[in-house]
Every structure is written in C-alpha cells, then in structure tokens.
Protein backbone atom coordinates (compact mmCIF):
# COMPACT_ATOMS: atom_id res chain seq x y z
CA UNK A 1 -8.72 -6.09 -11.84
CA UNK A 2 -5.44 -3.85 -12.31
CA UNK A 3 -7.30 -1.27 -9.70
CA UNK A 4 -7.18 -4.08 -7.11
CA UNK A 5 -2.96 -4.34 -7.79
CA UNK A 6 -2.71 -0.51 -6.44
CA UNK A 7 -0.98 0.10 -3.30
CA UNK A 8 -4.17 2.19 -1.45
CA UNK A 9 -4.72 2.66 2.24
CA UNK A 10 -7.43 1.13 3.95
CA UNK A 11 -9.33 1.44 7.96
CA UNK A 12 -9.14 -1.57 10.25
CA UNK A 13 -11.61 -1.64 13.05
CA UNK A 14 -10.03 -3.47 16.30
CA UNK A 15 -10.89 -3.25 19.86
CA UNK A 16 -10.07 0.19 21.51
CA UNK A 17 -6.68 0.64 23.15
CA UNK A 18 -5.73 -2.81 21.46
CA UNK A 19 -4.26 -1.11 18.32
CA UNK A 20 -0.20 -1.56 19.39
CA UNK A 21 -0.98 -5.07 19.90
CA UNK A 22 -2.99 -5.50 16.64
CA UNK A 23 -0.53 -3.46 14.46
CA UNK A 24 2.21 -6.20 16.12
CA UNK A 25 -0.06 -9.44 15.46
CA UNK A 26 -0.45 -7.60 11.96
CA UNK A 27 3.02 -7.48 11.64
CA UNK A 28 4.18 -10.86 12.69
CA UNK A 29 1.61 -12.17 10.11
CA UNK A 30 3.14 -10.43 7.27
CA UNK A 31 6.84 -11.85 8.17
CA UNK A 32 5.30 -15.83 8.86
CA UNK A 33 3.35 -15.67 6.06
CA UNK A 34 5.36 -13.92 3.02
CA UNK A 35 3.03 -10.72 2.19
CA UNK A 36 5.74 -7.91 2.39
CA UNK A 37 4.41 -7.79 -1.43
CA UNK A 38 0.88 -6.48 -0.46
CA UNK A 39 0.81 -4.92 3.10
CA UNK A 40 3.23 -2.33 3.33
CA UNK A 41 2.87 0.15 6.21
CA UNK A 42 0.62 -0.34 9.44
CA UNK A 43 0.16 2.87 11.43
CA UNK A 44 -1.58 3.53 14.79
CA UNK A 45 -2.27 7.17 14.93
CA UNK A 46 -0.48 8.18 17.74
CA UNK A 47 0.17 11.82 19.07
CA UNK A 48 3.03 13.13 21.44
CA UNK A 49 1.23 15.13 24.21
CA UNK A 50 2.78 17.29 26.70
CA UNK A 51 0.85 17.49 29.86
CA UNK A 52 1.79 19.36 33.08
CA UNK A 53 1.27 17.44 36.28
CA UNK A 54 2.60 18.98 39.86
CA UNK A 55 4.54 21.19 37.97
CA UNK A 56 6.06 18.44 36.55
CA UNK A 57 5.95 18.20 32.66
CA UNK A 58 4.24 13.94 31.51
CA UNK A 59 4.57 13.45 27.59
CA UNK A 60 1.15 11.31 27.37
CA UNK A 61 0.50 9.49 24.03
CA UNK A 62 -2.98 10.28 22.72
CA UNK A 63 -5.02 8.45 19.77
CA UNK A 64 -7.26 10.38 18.03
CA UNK A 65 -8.48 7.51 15.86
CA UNK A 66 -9.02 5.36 19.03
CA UNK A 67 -10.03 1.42 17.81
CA UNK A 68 -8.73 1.90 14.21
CA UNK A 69 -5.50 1.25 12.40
CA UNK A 70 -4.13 2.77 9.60
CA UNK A 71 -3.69 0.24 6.72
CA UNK A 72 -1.31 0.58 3.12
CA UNK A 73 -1.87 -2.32 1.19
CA UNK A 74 -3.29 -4.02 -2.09
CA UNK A 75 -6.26 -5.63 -2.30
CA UNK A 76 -5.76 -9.17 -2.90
CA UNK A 77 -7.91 -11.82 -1.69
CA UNK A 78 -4.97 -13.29 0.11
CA UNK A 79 -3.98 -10.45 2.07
CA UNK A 80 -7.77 -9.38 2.72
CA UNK A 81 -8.22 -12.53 3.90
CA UNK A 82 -5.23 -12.67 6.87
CA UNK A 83 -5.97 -8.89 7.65
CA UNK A 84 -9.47 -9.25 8.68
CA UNK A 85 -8.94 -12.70 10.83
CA UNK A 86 -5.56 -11.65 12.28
CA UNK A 87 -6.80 -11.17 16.26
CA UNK A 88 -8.26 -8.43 17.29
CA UNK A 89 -9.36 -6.92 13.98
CA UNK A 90 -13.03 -6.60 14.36
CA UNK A 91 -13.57 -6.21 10.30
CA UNK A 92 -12.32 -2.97 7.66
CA UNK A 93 -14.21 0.50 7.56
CA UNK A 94 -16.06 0.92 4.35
CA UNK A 95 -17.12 -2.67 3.29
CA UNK A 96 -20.60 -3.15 3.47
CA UNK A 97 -20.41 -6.89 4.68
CA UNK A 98 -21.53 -9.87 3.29
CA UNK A 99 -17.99 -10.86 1.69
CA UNK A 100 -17.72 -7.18 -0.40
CA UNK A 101 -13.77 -5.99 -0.25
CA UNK A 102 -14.02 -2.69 1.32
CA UNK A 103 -13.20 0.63 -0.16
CA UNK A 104 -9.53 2.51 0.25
CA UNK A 105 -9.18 6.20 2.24
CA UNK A 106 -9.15 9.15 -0.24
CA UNK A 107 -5.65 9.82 -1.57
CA UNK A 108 -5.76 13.44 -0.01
CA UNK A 109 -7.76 12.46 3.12
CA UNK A 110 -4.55 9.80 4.15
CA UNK A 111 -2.02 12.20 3.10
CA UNK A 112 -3.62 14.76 5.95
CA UNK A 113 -3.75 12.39 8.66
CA UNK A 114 -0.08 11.57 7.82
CA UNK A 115 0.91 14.95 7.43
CA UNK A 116 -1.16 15.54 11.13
CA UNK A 117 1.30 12.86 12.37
CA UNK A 118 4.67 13.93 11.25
CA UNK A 119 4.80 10.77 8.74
CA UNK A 120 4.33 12.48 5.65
CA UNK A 121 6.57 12.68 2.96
CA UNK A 122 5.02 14.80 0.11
CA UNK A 123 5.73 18.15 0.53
CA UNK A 124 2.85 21.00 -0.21
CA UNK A 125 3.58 23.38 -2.98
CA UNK A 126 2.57 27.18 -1.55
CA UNK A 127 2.27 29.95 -3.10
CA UNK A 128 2.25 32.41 -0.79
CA UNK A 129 4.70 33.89 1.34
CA UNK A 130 5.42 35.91 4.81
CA UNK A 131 3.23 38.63 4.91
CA UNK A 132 0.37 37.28 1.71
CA UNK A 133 -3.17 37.59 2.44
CA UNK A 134 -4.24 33.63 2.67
CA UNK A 135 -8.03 32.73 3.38
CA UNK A 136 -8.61 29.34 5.52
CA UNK A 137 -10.00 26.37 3.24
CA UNK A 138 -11.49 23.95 6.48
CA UNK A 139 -11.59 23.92 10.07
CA UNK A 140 -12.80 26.13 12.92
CA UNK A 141 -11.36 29.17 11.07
CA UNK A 142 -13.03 28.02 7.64
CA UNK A 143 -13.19 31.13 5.45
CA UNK A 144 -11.05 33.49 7.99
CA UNK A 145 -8.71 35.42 5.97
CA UNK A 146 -5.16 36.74 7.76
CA UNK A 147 -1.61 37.72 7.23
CA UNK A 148 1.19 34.86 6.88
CA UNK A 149 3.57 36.05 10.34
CA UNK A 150 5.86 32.81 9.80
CA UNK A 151 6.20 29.57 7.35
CA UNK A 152 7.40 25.74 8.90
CA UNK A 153 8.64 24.27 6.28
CA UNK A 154 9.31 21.06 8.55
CA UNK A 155 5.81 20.64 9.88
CA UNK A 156 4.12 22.06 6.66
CA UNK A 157 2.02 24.72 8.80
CA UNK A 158 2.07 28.42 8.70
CA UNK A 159 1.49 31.07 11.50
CA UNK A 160 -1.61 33.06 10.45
CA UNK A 161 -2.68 36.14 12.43
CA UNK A 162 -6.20 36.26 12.27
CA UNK A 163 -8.75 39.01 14.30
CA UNK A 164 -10.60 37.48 16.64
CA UNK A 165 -12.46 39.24 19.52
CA UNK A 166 -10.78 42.61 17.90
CA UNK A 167 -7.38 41.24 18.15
CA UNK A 168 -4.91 39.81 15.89
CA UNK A 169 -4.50 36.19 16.88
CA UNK A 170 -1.41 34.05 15.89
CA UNK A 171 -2.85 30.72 14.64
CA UNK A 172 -1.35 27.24 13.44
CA UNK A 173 -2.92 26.51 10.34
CA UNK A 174 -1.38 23.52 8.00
CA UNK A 175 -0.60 24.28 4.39
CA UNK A 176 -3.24 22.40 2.76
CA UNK A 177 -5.68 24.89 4.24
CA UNK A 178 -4.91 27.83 3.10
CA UNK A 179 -4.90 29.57 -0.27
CA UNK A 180 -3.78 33.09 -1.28
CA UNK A 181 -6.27 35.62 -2.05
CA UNK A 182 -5.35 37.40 -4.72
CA UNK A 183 -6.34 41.49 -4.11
C-alpha cells in the first residue's frame, strides 16, 4: 500500500491531436473535484519546430508522443478513477485491463523525455570535460566514441565531433548518453 502513496508518472491514451483538450478537461477535473493532492503535473509533449516556408521562417508545434499524455500522479483509486473517465481518455498505457491499476514510466525513462522537452529540473552530473574522449551510451551513434568540442549546460547536451564518412562531424548528443572513456 505505501508504494501506491508515491508521486510516479503514468501514460494516458486519448484520441490523437485531442491531447490540449484532454490535458484541459484533465485539468478542470482536478480544480471541481479537490485532487491537487494526487495529480500533480499533466504534460503534452510538445516540440518548438522551426520550418522554412517561401523563405519565410513558421515555428510549427510537433508531438512526438501523438495520442498520449504525460501523467504525475499517485495511485489512488479516486484519482484513477476520474483520470480514466475524464473525456477523451481512451484508458492508461501499461494496465493490462480488466480493472488492474496500471504501471508508472521508469524514473530515468520520464526524466529523458522531460529533459528532451526543456522541463527538466535535475541536472546531470558529468564527468568529462571540453576536449575528453566520451563514447555514446544509445541512439544512432550508440558506441561512437569522439572529442567533447563544447558543453550546454542549459540544455544538458554536449557537442561531440565524431568521424563519419572520414570526417569529423559536430553532433548534439544529451548528457545522459555519454560516458568518458578512460585511456
């Protein structure tokens, strides 16, 4: 029972391209009905995109989770209950149906897709520096090694130069994916 009192993020399924609405029914349901105790933050993963139209330059918003929402609550009946019949929820990710509560994100898997978003807070301790060796952990590059060129301390991302095709290649690689390698 004390697991269930944990604050945990959890995947709502709702219709695709409904999620603004949803995360605002969501929302309204919280105030009406007293739950600022168990649903905290509601997130539609949104991304700024900058897209280049007769020469002119359109910011487009983009969803890469398309049909889901982004959910930080506890798990009480009560608040399962309202999230999965508030309209247009179509049920949670990771319950297996038939009444079962479903299970939370990963701890480290949220704080990516937060961090991927500009909305995290938790900083990533490095230890490396301009000009370390650092080998890629995931990702296209997984198991590249390169040279640290610059550190962002404000996105959390570092610019690797990597060869590819016989060139060194400046890429954007977040901090959680790298490690140093020690010569």
């Amino acid at each position: 029972m004390a697991e269930e009192q944990k604050k945990q993020w959890y995947v709502v399924n709702t219709y695709a391209g409904h999620e603004n609405r949803v995360k605002e029914n969501l929302e309204r349901r919280v105030e009406t009905m007293g739950l600022q105790d168990f649903l905290f933050r509601i997130v539609v993963a949104e991304e700024k995109e900058i897209e280049y139209k007769n020469g002119k330059e359109v910011e487009k918003t983009k969803n890469p989770f398309s049909g889901y929402l982004f959910v930080e609550m506890i798990m009480t009946d009560e608040a399962w209950y309202i999230v999965r019949n508030t309209p247009g929820v179509t049920g949670f990710i990771g319950s297996s149906g038939g009444g079962a509560k479903p299970f939370p994100v990963a701890e480290d898997e949220m704080e990516a897709i937060l961090r991927r978003l500009g909305m995290s807070e938790r900083k990533v301790q490095i230890d490396f520096a301009v000009g370390d060796r650092v080998r890629i952990l995931s990702g296209a590059f997984a198991n590249s090694e390169g040279t640290v060129e610059e550190l962002h301390e404000d996105s959390q991302t570092a610019i690797v130069l990597l060869i590819l095709f016989g060139r060194e290649t400046p890429t954007e690689i977040s901090y959680g994916d790298l490690e140093k390698v020690e010569l």
